[in-house]
C-alpha atoms as a PDB file:
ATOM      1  CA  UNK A   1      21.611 -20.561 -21.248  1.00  0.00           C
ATOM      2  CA  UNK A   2      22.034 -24.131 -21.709  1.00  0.00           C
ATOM      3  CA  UNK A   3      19.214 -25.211 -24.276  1.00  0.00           C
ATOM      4  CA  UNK A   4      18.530 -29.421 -24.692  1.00  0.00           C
ATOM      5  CA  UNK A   5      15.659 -30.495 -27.486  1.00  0.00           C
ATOM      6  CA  UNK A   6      14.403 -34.063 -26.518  1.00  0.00           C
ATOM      7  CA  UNK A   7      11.871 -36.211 -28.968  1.00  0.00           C
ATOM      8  CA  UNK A   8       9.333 -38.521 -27.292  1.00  0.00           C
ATOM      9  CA  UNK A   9       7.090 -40.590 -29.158  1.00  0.00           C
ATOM     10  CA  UNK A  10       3.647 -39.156 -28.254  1.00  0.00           C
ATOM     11  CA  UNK A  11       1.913 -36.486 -26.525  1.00  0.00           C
ATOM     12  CA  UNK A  12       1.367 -38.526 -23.127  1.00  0.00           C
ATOM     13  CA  UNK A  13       5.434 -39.019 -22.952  1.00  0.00           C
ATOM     14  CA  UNK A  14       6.189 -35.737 -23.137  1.00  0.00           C
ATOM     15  CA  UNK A  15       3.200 -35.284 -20.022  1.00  0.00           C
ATOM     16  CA  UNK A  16       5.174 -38.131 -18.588  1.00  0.00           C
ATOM     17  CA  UNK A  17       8.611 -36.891 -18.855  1.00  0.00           C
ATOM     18  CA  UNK A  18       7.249 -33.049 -17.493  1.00  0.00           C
ATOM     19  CA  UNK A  19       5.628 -34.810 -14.556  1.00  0.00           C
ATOM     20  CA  UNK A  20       9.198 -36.502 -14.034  1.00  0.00           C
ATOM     21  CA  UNK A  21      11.266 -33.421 -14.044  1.00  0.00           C
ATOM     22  CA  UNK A  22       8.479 -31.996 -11.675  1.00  0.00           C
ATOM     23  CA  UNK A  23       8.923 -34.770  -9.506  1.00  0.00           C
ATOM     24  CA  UNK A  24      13.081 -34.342  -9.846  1.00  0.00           C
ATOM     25  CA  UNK A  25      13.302 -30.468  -9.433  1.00  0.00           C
ATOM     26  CA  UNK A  26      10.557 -30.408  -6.537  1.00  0.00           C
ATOM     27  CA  UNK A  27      12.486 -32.339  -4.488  1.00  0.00           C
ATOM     28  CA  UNK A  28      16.190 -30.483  -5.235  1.00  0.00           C
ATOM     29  CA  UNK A  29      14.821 -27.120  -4.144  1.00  0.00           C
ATOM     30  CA  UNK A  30      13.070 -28.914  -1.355  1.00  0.00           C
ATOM     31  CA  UNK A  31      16.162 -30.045  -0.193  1.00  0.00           C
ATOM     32  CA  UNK A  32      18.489 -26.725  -0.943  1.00  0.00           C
ATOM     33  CA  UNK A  33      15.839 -23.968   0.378  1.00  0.00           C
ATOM     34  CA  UNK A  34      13.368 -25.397   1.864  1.00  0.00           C
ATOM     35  CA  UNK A  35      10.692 -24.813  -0.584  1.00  0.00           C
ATOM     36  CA  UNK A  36       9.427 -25.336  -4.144  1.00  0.00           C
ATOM     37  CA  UNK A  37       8.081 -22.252  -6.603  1.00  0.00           C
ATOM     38  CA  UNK A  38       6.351 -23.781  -9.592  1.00  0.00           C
ATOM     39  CA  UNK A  39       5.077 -21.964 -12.447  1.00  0.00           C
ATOM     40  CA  UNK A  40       2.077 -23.516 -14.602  1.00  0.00           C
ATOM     41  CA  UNK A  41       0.610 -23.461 -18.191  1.00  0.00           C
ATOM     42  CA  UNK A  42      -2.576 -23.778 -19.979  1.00  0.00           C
ATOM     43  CA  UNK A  43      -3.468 -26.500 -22.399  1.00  0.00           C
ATOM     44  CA  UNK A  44      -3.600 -30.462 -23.547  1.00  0.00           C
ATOM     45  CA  UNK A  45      -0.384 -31.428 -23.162  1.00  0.00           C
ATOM     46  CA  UNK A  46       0.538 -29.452 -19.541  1.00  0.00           C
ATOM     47  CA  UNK A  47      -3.106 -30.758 -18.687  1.00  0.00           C
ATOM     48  CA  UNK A  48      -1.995 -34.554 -19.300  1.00  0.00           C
ATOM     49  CA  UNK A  49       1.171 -33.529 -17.304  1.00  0.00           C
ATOM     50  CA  UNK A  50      -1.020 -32.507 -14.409  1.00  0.00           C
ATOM     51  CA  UNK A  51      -3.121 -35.205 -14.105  1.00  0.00           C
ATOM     52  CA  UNK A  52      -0.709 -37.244 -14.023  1.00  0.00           C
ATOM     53  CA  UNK A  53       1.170 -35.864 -10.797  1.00  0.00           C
ATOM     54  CA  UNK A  54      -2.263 -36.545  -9.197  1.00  0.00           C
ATOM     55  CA  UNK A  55      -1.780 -40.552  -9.604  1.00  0.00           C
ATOM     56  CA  UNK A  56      -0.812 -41.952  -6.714  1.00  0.00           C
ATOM     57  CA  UNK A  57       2.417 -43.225  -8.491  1.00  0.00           C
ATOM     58  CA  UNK A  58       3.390 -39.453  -8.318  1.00  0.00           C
ATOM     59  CA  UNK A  59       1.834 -38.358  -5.645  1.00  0.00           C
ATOM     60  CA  UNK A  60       3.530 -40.149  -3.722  1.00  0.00           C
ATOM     61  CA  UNK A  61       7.547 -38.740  -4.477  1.00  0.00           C
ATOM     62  CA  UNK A  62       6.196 -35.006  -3.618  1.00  0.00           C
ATOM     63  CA  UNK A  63       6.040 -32.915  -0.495  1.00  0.00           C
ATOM     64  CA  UNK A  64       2.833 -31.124  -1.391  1.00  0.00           C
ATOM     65  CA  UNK A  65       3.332 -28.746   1.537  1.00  0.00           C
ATOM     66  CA  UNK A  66       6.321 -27.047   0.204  1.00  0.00           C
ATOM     67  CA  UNK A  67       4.636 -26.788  -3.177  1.00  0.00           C
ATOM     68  CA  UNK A  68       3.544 -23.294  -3.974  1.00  0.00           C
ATOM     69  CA  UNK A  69       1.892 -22.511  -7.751  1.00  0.00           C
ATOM     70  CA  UNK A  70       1.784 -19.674  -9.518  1.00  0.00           C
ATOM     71  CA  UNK A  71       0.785 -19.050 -13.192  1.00  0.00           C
ATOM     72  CA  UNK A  72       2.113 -17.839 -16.209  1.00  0.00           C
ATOM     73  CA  UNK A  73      -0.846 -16.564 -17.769  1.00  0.00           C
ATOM     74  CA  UNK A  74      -4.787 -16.334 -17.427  1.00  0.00           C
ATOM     75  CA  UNK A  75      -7.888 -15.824 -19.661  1.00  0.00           C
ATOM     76  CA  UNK A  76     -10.272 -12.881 -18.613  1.00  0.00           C
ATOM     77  CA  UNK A  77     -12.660 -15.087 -17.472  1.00  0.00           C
ATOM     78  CA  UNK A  78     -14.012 -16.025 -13.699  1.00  0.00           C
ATOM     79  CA  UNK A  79     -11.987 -19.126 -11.905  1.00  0.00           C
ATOM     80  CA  UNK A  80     -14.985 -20.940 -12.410  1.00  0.00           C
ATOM     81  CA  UNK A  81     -14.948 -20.649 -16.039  1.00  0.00           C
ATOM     82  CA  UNK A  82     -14.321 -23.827 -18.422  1.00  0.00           C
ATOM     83  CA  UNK A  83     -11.656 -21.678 -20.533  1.00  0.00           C
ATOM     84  CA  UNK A  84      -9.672 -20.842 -17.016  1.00  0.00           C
ATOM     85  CA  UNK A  85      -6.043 -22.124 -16.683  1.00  0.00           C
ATOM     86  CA  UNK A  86      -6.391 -21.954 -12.704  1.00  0.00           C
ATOM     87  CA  UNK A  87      -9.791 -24.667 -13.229  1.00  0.00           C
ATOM     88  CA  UNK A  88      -7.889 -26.506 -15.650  1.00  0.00           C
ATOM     89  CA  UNK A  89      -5.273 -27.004 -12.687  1.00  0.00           C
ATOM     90  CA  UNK A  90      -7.693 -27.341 -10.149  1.00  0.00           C
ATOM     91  CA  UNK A  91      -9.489 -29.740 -11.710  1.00  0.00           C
ATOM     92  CA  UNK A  92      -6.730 -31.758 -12.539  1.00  0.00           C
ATOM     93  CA  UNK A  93      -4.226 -31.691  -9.952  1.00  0.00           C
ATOM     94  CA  UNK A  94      -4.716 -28.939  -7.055  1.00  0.00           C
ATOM     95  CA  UNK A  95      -8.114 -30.594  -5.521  1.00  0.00           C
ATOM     96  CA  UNK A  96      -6.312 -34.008  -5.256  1.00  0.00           C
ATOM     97  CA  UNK A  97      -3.669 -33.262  -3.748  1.00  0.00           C
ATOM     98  CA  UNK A  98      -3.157 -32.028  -0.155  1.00  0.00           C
ATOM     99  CA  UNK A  99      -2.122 -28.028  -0.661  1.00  0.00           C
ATOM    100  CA  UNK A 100      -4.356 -25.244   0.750  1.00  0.00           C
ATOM    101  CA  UNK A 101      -5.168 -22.219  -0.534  1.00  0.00           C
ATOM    102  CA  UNK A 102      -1.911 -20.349   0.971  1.00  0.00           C
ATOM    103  CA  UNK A 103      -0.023 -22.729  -1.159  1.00  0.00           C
ATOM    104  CA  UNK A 104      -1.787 -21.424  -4.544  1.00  0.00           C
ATOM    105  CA  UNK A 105      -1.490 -18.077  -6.367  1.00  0.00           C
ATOM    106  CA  UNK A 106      -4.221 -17.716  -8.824  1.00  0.00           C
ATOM    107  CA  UNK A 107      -4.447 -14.404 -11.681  1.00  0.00           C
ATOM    108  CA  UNK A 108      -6.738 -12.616 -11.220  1.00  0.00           C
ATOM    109  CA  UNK A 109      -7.813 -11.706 -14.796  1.00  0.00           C
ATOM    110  CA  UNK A 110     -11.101 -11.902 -14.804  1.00  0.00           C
ATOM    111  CA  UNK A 111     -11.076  -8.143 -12.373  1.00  0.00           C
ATOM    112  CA  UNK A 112     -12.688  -5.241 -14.577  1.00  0.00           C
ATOM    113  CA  UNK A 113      -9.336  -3.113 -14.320  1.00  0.00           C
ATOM    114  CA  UNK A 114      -7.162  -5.556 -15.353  1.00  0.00           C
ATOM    115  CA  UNK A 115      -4.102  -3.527 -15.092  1.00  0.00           C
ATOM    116  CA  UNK A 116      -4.176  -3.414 -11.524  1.00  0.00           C
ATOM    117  CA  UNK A 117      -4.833  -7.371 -11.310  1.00  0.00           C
ATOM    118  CA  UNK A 118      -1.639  -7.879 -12.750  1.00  0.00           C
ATOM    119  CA  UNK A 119       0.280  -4.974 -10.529  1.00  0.00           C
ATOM    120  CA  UNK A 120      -0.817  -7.078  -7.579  1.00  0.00           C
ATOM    121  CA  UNK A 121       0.075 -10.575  -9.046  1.00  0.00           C
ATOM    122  CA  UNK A 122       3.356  -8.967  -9.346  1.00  0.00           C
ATOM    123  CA  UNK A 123       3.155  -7.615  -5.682  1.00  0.00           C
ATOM    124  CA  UNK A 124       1.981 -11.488  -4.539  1.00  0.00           C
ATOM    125  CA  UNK A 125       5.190 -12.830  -6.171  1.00  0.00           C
ATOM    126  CA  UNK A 126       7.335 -10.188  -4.970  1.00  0.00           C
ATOM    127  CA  UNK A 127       6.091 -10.609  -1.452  1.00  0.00           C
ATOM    128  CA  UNK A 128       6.399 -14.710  -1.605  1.00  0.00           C
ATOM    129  CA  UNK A 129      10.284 -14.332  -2.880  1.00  0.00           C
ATOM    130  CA  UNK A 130      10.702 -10.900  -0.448  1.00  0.00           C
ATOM    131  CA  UNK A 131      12.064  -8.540  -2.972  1.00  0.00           C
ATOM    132  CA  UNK A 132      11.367  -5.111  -4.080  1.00  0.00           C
ATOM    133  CA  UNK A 133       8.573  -5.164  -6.460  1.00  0.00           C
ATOM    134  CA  UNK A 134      10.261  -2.651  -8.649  1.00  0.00           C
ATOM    135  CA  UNK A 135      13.540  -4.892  -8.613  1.00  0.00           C
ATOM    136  CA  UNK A 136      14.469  -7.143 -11.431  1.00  0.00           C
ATOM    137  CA  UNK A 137      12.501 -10.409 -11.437  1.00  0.00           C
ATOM    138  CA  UNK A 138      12.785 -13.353  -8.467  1.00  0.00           C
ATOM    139  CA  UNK A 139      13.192 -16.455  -9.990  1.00  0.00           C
ATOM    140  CA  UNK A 140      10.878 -19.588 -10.125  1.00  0.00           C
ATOM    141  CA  UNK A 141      12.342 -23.395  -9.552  1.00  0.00           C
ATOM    142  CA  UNK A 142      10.223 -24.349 -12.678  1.00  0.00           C
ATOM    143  CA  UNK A 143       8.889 -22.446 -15.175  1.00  0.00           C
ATOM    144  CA  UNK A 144       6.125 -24.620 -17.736  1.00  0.00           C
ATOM    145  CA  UNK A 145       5.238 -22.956 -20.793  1.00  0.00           C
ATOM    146  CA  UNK A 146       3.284 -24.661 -24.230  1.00  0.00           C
ATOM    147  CA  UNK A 147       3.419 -22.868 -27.947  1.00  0.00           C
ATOM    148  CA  UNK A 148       0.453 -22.655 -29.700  1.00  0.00           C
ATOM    149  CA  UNK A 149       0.415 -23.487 -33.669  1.00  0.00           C
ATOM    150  CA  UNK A 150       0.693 -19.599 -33.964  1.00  0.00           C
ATOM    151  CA  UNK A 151       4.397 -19.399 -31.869  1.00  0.00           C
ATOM    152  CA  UNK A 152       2.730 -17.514 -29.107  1.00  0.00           C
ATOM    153  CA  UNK A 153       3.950 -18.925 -25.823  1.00  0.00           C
ATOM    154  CA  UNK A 154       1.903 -18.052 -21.949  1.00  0.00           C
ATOM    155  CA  UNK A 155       0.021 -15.107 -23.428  1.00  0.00           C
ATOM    156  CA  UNK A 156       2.586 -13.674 -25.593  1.00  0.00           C
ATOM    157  CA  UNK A 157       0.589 -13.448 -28.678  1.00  0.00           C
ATOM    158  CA  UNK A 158       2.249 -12.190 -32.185  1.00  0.00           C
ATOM    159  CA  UNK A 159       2.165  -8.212 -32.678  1.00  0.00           C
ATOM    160  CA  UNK A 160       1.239  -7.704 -28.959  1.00  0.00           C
ATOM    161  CA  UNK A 161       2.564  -5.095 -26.952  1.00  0.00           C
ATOM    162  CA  UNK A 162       3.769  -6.880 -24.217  1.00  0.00           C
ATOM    163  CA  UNK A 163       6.174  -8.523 -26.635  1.00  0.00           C
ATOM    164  CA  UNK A 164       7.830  -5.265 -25.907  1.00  0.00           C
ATOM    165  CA  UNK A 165       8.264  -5.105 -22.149  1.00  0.00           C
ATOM    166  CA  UNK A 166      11.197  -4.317 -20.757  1.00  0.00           C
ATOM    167  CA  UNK A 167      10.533  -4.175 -16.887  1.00  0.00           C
ATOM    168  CA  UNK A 168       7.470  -5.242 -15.178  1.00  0.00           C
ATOM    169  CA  UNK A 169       7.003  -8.817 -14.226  1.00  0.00           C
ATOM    170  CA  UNK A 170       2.933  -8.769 -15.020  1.00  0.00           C
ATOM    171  CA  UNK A 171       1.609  -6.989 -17.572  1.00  0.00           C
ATOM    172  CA  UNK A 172      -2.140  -7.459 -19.478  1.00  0.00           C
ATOM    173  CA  UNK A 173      -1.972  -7.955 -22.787  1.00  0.00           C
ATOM    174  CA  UNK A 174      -4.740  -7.172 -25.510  1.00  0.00           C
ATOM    175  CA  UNK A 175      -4.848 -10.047 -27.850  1.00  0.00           C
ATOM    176  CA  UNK A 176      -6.754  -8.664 -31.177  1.00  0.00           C
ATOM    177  CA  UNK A 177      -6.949 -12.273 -32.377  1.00  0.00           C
ATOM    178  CA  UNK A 178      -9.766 -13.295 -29.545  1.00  0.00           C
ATOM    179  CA  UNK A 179     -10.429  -9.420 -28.979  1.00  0.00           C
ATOM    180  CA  UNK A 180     -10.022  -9.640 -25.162  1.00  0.00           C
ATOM    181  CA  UNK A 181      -7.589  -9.156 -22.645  1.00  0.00           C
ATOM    182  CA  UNK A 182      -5.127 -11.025 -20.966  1.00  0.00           C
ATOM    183  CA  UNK A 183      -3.037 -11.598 -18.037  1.00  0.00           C
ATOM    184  CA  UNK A 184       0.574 -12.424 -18.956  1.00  0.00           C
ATOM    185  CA  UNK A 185       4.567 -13.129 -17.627  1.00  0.00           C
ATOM    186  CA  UNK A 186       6.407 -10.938 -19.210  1.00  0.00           C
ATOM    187  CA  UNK A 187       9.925 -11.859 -21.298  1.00  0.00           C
ATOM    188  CA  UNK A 188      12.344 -10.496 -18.316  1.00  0.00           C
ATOM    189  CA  UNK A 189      10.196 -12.742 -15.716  1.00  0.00           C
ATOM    190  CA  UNK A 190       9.658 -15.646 -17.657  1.00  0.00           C
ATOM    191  CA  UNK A 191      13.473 -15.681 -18.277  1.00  0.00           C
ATOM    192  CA  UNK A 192      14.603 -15.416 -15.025  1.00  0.00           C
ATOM    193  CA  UNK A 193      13.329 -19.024 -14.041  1.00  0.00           C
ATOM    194  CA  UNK A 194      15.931 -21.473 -12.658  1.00  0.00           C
ATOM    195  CA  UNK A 195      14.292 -24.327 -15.187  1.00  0.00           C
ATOM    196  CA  UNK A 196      11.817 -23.582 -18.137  1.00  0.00           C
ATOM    197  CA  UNK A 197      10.297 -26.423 -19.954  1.00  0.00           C
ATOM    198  CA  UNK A 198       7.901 -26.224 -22.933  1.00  0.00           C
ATOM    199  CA  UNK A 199       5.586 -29.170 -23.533  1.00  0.00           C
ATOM    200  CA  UNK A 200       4.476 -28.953 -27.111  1.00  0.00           C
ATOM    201  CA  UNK A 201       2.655 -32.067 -29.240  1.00  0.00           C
ATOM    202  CA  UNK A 202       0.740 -32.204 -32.594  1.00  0.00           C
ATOM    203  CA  UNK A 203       1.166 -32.102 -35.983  1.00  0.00           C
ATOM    204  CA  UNK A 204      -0.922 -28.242 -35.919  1.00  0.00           C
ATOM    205  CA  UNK A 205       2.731 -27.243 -34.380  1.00  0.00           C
ATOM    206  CA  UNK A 206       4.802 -28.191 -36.802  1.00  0.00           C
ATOM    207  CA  UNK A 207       5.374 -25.276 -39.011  1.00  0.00           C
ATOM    208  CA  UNK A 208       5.754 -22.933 -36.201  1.00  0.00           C
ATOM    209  CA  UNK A 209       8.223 -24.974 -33.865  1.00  0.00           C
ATOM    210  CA  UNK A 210      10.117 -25.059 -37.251  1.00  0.00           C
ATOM    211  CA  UNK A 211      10.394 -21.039 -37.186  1.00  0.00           C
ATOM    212  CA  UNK A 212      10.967 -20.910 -33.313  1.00  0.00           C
ATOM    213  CA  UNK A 213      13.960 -23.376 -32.937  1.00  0.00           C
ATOM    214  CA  UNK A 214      15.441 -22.956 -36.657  1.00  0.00           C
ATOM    215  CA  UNK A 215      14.411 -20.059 -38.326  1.00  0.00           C
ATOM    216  CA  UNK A 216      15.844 -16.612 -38.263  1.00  0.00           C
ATOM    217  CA  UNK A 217      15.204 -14.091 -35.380  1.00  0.00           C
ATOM    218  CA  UNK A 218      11.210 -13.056 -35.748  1.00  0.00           C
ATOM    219  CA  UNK A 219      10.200 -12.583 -32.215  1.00  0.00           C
ATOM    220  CA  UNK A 220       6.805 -10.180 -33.486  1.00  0.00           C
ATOM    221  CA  UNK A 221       5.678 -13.155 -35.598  1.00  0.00           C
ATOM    222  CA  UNK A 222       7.336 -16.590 -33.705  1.00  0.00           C
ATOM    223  CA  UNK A 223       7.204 -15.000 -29.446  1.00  0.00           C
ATOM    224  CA  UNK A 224       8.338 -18.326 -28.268  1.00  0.00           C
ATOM    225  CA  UNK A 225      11.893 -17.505 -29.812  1.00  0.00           C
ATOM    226  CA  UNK A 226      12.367 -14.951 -26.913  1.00  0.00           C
ATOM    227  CA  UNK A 227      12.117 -17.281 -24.031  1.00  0.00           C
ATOM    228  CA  UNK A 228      15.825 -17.291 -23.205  1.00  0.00           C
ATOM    229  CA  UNK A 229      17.381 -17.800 -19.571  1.00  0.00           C
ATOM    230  CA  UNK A 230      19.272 -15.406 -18.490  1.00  0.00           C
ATOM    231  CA  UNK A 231      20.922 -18.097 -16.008  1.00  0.00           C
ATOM    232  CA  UNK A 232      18.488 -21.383 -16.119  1.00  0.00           C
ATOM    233  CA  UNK A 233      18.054 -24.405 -18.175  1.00  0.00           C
ATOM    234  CA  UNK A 234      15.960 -24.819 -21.244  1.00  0.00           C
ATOM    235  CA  UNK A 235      13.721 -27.894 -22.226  1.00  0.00           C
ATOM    236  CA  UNK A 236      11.865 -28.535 -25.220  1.00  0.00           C
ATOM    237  CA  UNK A 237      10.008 -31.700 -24.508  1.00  0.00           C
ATOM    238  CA  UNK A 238       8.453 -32.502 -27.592  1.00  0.00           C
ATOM    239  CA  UNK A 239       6.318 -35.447 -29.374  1.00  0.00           C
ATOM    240  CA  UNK A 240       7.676 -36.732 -33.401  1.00  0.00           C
ATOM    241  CA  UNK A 241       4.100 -35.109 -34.651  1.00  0.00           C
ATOM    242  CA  UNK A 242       5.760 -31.785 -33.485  1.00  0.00           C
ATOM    243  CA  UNK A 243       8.983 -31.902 -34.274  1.00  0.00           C
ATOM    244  CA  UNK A 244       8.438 -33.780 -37.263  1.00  0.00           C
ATOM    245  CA  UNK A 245       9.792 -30.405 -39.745  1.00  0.00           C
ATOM    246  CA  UNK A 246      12.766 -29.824 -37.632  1.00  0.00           C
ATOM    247  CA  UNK A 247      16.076 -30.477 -39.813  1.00  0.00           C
END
């Protein structure tokens, strides 16, 4: 795993410099298979990454029709929902830009047996990439994750139990901290991605992104430390508030 740490000067140049290596990557698995598997995050700073691919400046360099989205985590709440990642996306990007439905996989977390919703998001992404659903993960073109000021990354919260899976792509994942459910990548999927960049901005980060990138080995407390390719690239785009405690 080849792991590069780059400092921008604010939180809308790292959204700027995601959108370009959206832009960049799109286009090379465009052009070597024909199509482009993205993988999308909650929050501010992917948000502000988002909305800017829907300005016509960026629009413009992508061929939306060989986009397909998926997600790396989801709230238990309806699509609908202000807290929803898929909305967040929606509203920002998707409904500007010309994909249809086919082209979007949304998580279904807001289903009352929520272990099943994830069994079939992992079913929808083994179908898309035509593997085995019991194989080892596909892999995505681009992978986006964020860290929260805790060190949980997608829903990988500290002290969770899916912290500790070892095989399946999807699991749920019962976060005590918000006492709800939900939907998550797992480690082994997450780390199978061809490219995996983490947007992260603000000072609230600082003591964390410390831990992750320089302290010792604590994945329970710090669950950004275990996002690893196995055979991809690894970005940390991040703005001086953030990295501000890093040596």
């Amino acid at each position: 795993m080849a792991r590069e740490i780059q400092i921008l000067d604010s939180a809308s140049s790292v959204a700027e410099s995601g959108a370009l290596h959206f832009v960049r990557i799109c286009n090379s698995s465009i052009k070597a298979n024909g199509k482009f598997s993205v993988v999308l995050s909650g929050g501010s700073t992917p948000k502000g990454m988002l909305s800017l691919l829907a300005t016509d400046e960026y629009k413009k360099q992508v061929p939306w029709d060989k986009c397909h989205f998926f997600w790396g985590d989801e709230r238990s709440v309806p699509p609908t929902h202000a807290d929803s990642n898929f909305k967040m996306a929606t509203d920002s990007l998707l409904s500007h830009v010309p994909v249809i439905a086919s082209q979007i996989y949304r998580m279904e977390a807001e289903k009352a047996d929520i272990n099943q919703a994830a069994q079939e998001y992992q079913n929808k992404i083994a179908t898309f990439f035509s593997v085995p659903n019991s194989s080892s993960p596909p892999q995505f073109d681009l992978l986006y994750l964020g860290m929260g000021p805790d060190g949980h990354t997608a829903s990988l919260f500290p002290g969770t139990t899916a912290l500790g899976e070892k095989s399946k792509w999807v699991v749920p994942n019962f976060v005590p901290k918000f006492n709800t459910n939900r939907m998550t990548f797992t480690y082994p999927m997450i780390n199978q991605a061809k490219n995996v960049i983490f947007l992260v901005a603000g000072k609230d980060k600082v003591a964390s992104l410390k831990e992750v990138l320089e302290g010792k080995p604590n994945l329970e407390t710090y669950p950004s430390q275990g996002i690893n390719p196995a055979h991809g690239s690894l970005l940390w785009l991040l703005d001086v508030d953030a990295s501000s405690g890093l040596s």
